[in-house]
PDB file of N, CA and C in Angstrom:
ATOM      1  N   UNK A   1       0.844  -1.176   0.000  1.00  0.00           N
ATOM      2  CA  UNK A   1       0.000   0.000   0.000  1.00  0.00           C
ATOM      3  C   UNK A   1       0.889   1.239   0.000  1.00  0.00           C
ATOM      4  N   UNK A   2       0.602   2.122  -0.837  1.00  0.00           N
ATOM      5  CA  UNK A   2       1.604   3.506  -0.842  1.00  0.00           C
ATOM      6  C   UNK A   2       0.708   4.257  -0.829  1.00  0.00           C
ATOM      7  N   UNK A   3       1.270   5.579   0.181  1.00  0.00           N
ATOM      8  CA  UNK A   3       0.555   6.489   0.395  1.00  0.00           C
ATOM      9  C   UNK A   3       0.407   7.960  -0.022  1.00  0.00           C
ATOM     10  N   UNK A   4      -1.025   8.048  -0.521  1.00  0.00           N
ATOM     11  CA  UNK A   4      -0.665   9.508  -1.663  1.00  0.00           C
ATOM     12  C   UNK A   4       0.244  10.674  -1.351  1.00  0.00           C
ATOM     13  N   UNK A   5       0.964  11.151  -2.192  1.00  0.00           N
ATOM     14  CA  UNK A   5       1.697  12.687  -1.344  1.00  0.00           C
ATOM     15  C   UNK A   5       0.230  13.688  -1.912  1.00  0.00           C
ATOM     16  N   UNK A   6       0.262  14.712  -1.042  1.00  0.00           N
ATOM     17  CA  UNK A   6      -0.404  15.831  -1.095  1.00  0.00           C
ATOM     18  C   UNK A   6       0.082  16.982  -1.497  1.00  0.00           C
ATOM     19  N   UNK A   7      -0.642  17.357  -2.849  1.00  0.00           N
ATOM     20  CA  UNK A   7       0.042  18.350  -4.097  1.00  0.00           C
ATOM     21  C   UNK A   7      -0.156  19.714  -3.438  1.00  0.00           C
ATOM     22  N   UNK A   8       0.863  20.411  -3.582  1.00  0.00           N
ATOM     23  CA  UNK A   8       1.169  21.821  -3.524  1.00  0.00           C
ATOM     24  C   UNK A   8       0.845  22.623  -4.344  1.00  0.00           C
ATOM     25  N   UNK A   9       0.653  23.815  -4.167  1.00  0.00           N
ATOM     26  CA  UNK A   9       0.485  24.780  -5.189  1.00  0.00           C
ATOM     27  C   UNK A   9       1.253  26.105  -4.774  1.00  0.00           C
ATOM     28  N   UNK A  10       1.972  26.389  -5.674  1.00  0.00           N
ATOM     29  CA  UNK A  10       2.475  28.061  -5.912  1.00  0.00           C
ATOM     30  C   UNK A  10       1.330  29.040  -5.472  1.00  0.00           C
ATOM     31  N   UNK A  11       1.776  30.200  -4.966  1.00  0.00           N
ATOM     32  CA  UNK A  11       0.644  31.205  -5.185  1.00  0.00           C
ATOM     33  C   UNK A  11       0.287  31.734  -6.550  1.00  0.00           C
ATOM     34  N   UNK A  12       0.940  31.908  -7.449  1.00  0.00           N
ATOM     35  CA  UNK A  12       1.055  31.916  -9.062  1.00  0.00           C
ATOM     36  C   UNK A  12      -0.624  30.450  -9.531  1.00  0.00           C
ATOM     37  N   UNK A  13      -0.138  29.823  -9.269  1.00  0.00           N
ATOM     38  CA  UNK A  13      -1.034  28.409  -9.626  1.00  0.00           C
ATOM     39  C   UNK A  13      -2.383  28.264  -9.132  1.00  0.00           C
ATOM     40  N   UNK A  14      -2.550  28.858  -7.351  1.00  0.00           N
ATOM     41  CA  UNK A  14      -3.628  29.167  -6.774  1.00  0.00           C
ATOM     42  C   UNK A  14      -4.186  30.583  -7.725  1.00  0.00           C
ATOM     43  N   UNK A  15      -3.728  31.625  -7.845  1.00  0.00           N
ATOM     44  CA  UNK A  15      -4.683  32.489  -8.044  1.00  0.00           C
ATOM     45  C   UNK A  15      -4.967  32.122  -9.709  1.00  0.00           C
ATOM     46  N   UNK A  16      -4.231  31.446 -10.268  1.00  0.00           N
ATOM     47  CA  UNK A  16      -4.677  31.609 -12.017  1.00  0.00           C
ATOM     48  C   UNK A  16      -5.725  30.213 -11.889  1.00  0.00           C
ATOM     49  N   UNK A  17      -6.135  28.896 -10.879  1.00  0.00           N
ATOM     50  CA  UNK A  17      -7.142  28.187 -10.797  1.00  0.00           C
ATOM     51  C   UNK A  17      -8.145  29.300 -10.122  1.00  0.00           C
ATOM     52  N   UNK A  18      -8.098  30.374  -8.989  1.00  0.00           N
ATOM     53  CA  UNK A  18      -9.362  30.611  -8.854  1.00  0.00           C
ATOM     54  C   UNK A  18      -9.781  31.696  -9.286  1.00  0.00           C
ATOM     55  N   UNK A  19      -9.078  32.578 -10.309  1.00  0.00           N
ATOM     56  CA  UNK A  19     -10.024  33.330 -11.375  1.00  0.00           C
ATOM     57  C   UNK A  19     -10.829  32.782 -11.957  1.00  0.00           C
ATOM     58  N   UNK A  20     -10.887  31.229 -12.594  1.00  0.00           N
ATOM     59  CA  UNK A  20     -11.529  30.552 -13.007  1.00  0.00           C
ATOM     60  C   UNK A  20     -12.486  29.703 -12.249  1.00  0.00           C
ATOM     61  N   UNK A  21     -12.769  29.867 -11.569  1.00  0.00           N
ATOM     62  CA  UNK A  21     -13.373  29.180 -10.383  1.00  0.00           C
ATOM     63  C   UNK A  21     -14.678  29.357 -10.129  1.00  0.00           C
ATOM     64  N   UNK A  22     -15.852  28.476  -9.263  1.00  0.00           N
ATOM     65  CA  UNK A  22     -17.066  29.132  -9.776  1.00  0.00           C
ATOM     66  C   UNK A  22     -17.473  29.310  -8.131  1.00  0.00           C
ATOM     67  N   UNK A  23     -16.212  29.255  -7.416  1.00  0.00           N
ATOM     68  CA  UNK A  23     -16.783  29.180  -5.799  1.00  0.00           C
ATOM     69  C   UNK A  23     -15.417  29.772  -5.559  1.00  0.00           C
ATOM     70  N   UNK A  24     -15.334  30.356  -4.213  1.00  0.00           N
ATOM     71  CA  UNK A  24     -14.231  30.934  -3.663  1.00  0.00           C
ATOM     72  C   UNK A  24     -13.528  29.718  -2.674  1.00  0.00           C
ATOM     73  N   UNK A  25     -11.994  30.090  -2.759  1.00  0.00           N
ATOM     74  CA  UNK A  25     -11.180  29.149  -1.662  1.00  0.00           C
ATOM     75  C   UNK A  25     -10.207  29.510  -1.450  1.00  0.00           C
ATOM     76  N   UNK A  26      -9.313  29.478  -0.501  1.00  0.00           N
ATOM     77  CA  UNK A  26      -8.389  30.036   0.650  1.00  0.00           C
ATOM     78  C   UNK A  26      -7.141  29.109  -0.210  1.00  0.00           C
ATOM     79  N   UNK A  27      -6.031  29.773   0.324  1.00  0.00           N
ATOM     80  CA  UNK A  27      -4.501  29.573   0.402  1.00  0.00           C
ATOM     81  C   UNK A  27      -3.843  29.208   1.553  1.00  0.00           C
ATOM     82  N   UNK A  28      -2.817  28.455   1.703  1.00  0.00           N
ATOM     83  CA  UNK A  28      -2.294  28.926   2.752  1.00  0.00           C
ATOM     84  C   UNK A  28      -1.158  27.395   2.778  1.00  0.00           C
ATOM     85  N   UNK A  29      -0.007  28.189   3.182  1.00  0.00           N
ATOM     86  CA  UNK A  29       1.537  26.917   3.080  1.00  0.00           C
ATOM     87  C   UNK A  29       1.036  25.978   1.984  1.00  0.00           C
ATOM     88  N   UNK A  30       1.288  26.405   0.766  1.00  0.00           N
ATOM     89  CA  UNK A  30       0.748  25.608  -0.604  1.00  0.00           C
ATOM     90  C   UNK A  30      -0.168  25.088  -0.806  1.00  0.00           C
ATOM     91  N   UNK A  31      -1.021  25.008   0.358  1.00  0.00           N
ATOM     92  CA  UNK A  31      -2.657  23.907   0.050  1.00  0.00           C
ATOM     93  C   UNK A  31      -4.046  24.875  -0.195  1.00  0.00           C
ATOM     94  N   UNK A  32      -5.165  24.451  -0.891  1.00  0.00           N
ATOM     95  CA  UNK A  32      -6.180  24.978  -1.591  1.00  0.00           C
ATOM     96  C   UNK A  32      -7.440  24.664  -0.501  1.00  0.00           C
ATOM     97  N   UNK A  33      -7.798  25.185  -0.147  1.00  0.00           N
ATOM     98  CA  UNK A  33      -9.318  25.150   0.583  1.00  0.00           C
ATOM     99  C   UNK A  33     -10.430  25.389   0.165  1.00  0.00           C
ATOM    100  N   UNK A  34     -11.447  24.390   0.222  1.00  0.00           N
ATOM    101  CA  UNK A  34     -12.569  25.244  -0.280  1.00  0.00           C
ATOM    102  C   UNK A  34     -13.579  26.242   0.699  1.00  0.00           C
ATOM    103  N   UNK A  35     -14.329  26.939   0.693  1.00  0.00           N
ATOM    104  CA  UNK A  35     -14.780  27.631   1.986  1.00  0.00           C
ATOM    105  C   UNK A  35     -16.178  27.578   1.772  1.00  0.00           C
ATOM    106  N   UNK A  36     -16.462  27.081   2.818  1.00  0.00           N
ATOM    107  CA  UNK A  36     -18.484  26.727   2.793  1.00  0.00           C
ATOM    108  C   UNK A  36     -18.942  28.429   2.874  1.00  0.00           C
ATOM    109  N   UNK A  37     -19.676  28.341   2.563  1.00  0.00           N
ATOM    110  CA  UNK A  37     -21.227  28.979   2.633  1.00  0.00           C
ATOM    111  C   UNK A  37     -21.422  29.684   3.872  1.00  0.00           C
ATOM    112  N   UNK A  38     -21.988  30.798   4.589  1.00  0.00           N
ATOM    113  CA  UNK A  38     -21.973  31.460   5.452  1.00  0.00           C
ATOM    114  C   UNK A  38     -23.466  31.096   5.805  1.00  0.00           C
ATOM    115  N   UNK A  39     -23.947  31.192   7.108  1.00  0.00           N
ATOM    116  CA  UNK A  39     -25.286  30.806   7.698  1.00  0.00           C
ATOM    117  C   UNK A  39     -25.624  32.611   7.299  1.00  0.00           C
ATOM    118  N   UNK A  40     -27.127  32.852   7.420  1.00  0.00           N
ATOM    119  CA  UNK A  40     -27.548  33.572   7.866  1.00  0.00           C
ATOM    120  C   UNK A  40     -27.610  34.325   8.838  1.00  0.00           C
ATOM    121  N   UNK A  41     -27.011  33.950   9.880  1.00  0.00           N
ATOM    122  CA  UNK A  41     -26.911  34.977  11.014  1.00  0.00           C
ATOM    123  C   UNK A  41     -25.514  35.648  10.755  1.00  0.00           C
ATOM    124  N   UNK A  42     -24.571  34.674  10.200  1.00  0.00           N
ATOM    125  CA  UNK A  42     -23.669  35.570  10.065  1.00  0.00           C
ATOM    126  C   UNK A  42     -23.256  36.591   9.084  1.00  0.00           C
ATOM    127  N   UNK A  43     -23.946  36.459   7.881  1.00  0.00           N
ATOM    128  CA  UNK A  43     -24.131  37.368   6.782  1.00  0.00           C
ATOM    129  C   UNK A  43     -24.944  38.297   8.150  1.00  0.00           C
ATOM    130  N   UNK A  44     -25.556  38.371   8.455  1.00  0.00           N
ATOM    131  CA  UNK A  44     -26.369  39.312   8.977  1.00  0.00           C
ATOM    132  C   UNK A  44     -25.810  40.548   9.970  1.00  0.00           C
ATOM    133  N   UNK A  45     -24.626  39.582  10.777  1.00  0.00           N
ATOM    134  CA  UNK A  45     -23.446  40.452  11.448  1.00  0.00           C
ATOM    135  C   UNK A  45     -22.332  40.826  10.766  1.00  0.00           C
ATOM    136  N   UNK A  46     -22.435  40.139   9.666  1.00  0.00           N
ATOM    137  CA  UNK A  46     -21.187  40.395   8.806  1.00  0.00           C
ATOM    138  C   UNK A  46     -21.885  41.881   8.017  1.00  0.00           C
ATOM    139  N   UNK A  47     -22.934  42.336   7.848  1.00  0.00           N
ATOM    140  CA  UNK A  47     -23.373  43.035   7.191  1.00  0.00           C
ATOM    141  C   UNK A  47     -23.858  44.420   8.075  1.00  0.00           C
ATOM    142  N   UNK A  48     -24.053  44.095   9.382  1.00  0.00           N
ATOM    143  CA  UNK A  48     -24.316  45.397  10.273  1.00  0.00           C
ATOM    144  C   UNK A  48     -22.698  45.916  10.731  1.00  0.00           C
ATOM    145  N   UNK A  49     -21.787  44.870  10.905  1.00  0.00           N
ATOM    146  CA  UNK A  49     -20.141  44.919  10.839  1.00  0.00           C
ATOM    147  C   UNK A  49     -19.975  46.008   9.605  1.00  0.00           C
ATOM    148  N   UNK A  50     -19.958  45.626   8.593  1.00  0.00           N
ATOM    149  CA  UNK A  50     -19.509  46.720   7.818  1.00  0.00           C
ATOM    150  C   UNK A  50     -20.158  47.853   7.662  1.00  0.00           C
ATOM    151  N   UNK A  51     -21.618  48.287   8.213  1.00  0.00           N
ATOM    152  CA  UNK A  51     -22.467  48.740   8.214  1.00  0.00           C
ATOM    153  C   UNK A  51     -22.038  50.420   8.796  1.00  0.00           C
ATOM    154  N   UNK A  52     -21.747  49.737  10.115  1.00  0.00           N
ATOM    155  CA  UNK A  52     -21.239  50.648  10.965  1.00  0.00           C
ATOM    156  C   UNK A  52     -19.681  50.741  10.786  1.00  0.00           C
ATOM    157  N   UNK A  53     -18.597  50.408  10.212  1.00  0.00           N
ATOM    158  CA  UNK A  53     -17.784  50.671   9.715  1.00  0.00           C
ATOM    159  C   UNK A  53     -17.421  51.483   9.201  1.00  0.00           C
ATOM    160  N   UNK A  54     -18.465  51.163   7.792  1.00  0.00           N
ATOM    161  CA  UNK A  54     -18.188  52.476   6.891  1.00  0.00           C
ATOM    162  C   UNK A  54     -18.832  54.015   7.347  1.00  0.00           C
ATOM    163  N   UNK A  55     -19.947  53.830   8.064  1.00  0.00           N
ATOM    164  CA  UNK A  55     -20.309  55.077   8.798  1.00  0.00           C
ATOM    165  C   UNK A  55     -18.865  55.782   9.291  1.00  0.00           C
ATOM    166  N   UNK A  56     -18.525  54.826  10.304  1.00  0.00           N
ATOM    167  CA  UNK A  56     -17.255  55.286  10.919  1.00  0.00           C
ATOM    168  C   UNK A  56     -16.450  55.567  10.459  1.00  0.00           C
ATOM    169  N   UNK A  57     -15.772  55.333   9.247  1.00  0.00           N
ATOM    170  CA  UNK A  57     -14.279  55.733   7.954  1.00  0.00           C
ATOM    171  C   UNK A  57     -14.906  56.763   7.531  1.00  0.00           C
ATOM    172  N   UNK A  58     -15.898  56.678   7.357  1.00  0.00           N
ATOM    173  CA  UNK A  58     -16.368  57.566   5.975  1.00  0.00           C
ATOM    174  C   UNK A  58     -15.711  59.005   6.306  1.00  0.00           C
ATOM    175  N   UNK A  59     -15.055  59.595   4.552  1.00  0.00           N
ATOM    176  CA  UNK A  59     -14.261  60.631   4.944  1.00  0.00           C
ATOM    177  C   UNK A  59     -13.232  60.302   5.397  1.00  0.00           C
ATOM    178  N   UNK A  60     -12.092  59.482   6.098  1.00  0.00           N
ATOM    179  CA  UNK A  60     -10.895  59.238   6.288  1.00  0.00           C
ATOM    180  C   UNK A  60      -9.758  59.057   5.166  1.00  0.00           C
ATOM    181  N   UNK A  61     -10.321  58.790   4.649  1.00  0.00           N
ATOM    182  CA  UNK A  61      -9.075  57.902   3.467  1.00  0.00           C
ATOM    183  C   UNK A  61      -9.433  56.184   3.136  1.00  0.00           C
ATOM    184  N   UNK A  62     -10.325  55.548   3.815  1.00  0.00           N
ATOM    185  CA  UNK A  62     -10.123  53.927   3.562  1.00  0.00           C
ATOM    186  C   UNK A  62     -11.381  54.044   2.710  1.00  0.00           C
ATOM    187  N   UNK A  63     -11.359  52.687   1.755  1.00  0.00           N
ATOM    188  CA  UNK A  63     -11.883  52.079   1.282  1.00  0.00           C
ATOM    189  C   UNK A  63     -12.434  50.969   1.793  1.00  0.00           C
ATOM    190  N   UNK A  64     -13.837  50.604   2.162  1.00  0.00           N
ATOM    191  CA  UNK A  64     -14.546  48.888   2.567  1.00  0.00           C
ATOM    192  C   UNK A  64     -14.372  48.135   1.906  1.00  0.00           C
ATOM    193  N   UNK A  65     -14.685  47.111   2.035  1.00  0.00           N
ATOM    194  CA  UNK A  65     -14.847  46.134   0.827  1.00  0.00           C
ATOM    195  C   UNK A  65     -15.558  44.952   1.929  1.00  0.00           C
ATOM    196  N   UNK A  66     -16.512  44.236   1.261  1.00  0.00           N
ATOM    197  CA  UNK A  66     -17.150  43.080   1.516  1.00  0.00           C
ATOM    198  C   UNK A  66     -16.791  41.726   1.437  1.00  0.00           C
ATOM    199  N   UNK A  67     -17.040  40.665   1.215  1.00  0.00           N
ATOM    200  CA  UNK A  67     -16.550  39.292   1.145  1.00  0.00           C
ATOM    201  C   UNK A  67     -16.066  38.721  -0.244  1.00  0.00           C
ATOM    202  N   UNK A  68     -16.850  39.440  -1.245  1.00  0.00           N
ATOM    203  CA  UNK A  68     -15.887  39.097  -1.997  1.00  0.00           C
ATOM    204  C   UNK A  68     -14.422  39.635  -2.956  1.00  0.00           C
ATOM    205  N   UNK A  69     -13.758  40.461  -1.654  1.00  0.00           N
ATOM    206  CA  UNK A  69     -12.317  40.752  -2.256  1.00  0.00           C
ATOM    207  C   UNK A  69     -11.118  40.105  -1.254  1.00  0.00           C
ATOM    208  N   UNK A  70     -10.567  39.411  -2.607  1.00  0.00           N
ATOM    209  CA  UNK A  70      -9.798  38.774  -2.052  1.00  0.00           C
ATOM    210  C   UNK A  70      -8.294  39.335  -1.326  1.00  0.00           C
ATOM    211  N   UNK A  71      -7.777  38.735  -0.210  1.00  0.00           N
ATOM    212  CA  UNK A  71      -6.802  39.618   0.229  1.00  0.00           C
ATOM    213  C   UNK A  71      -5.693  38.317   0.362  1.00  0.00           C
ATOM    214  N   UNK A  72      -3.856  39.085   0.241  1.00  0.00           N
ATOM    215  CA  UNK A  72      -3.032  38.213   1.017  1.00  0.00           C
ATOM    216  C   UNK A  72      -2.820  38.813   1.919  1.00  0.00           C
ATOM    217  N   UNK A  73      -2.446  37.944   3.054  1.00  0.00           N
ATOM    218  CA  UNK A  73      -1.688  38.408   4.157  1.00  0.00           C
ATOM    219  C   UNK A  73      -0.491  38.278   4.300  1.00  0.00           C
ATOM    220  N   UNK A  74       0.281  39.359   3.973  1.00  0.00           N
ATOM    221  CA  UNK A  74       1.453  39.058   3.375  1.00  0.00           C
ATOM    222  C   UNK A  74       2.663  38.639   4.424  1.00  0.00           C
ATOM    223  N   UNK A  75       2.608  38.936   5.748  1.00  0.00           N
ATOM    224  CA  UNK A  75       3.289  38.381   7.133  1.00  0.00           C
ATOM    225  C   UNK A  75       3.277  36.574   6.357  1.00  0.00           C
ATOM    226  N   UNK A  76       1.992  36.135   6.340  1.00  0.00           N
ATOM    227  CA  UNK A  76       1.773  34.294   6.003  1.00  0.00           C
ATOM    228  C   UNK A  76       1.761  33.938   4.878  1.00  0.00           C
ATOM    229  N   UNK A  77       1.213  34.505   4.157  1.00  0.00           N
ATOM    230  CA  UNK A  77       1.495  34.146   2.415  1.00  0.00           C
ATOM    231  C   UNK A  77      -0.241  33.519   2.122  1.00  0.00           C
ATOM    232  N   UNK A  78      -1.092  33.690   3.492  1.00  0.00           N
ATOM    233  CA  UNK A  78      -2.412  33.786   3.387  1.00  0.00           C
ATOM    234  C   UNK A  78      -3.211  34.433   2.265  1.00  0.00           C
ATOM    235  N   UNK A  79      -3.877  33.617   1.492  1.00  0.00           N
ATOM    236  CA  UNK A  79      -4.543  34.103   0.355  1.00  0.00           C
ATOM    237  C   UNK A  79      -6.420  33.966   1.220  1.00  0.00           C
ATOM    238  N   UNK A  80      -7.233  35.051   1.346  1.00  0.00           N
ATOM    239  CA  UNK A  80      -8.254  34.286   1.986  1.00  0.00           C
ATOM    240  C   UNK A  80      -9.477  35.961   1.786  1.00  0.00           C
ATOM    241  N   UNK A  81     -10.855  35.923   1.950  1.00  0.00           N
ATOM    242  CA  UNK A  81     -11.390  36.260   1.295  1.00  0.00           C
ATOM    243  C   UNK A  81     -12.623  37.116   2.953  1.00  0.00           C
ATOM    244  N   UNK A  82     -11.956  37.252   3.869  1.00  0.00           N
ATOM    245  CA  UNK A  82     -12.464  38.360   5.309  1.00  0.00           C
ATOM    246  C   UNK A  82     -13.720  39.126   4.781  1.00  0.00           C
ATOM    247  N   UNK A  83     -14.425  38.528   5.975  1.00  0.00           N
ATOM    248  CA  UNK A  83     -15.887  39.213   5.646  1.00  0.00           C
ATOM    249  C   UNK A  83     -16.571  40.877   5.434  1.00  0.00           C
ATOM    250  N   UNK A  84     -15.362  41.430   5.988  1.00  0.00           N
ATOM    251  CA  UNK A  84     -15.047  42.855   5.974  1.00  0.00           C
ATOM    252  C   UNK A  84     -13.555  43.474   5.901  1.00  0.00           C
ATOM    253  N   UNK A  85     -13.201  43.971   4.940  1.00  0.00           N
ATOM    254  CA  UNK A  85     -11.957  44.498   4.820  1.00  0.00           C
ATOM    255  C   UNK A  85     -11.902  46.460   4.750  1.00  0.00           C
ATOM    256  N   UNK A  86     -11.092  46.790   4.956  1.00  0.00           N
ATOM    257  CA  UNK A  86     -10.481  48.012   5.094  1.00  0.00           C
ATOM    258  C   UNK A  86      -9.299  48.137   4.737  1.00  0.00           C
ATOM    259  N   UNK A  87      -8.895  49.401   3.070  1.00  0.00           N
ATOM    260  CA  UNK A  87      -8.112  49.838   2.507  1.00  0.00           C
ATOM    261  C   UNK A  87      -7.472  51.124   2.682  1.00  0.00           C
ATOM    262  N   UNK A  88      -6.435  51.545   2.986  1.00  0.00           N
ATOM    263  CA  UNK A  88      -6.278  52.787   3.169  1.00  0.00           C
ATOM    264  C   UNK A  88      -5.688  53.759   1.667  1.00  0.00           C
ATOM    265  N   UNK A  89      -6.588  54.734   1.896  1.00  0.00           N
ATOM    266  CA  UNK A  89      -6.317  55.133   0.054  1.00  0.00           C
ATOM    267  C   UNK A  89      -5.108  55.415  -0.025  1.00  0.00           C
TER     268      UNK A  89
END
């Protein structure tokens, strides 16, 4: 019995599979994740979260963004897709 190795991916390789992609999924130390579906309650906090956010920036300089922009974290090499983000212009 031999046991499968588990394929890696470049960050190059991850992002050119999930432009094409018909669902979103995470990065992270070469492996591909897929990411379920959010319940309803949490879209719901995820959405009063940014809600009051942007109230609060507004006029500063940042930009919001919602769930679907993707971010790295560049400290980890984290590719992953935060239910609320903040850009500074």
């Amino acid at each position: 019995m031999t046991l499968a190795t588990k394929r890696t991916y470049t960050p190059e390789e991850y992002l050119a599979l999930e432009r094409k992609a018909e669902t979103k999924s995470e990065y992270v130390n070469g492996e591909i994740y897929a990411m379920a579906g959010a319940s309803r309650e949490h879209n719901y906090i995820a959405g009063d979260l940014f809600g009051e956010l942007r109230t609060q920036l507004q006029g500063r300089g940042c930009a919001l963004f919602m769930s679907d922009m993707r971010v790295c974290v560049s400290a980890t090499g984290l590719y992953t897709y935060p239910d609320v983000v903040s850009k500074t212009n």
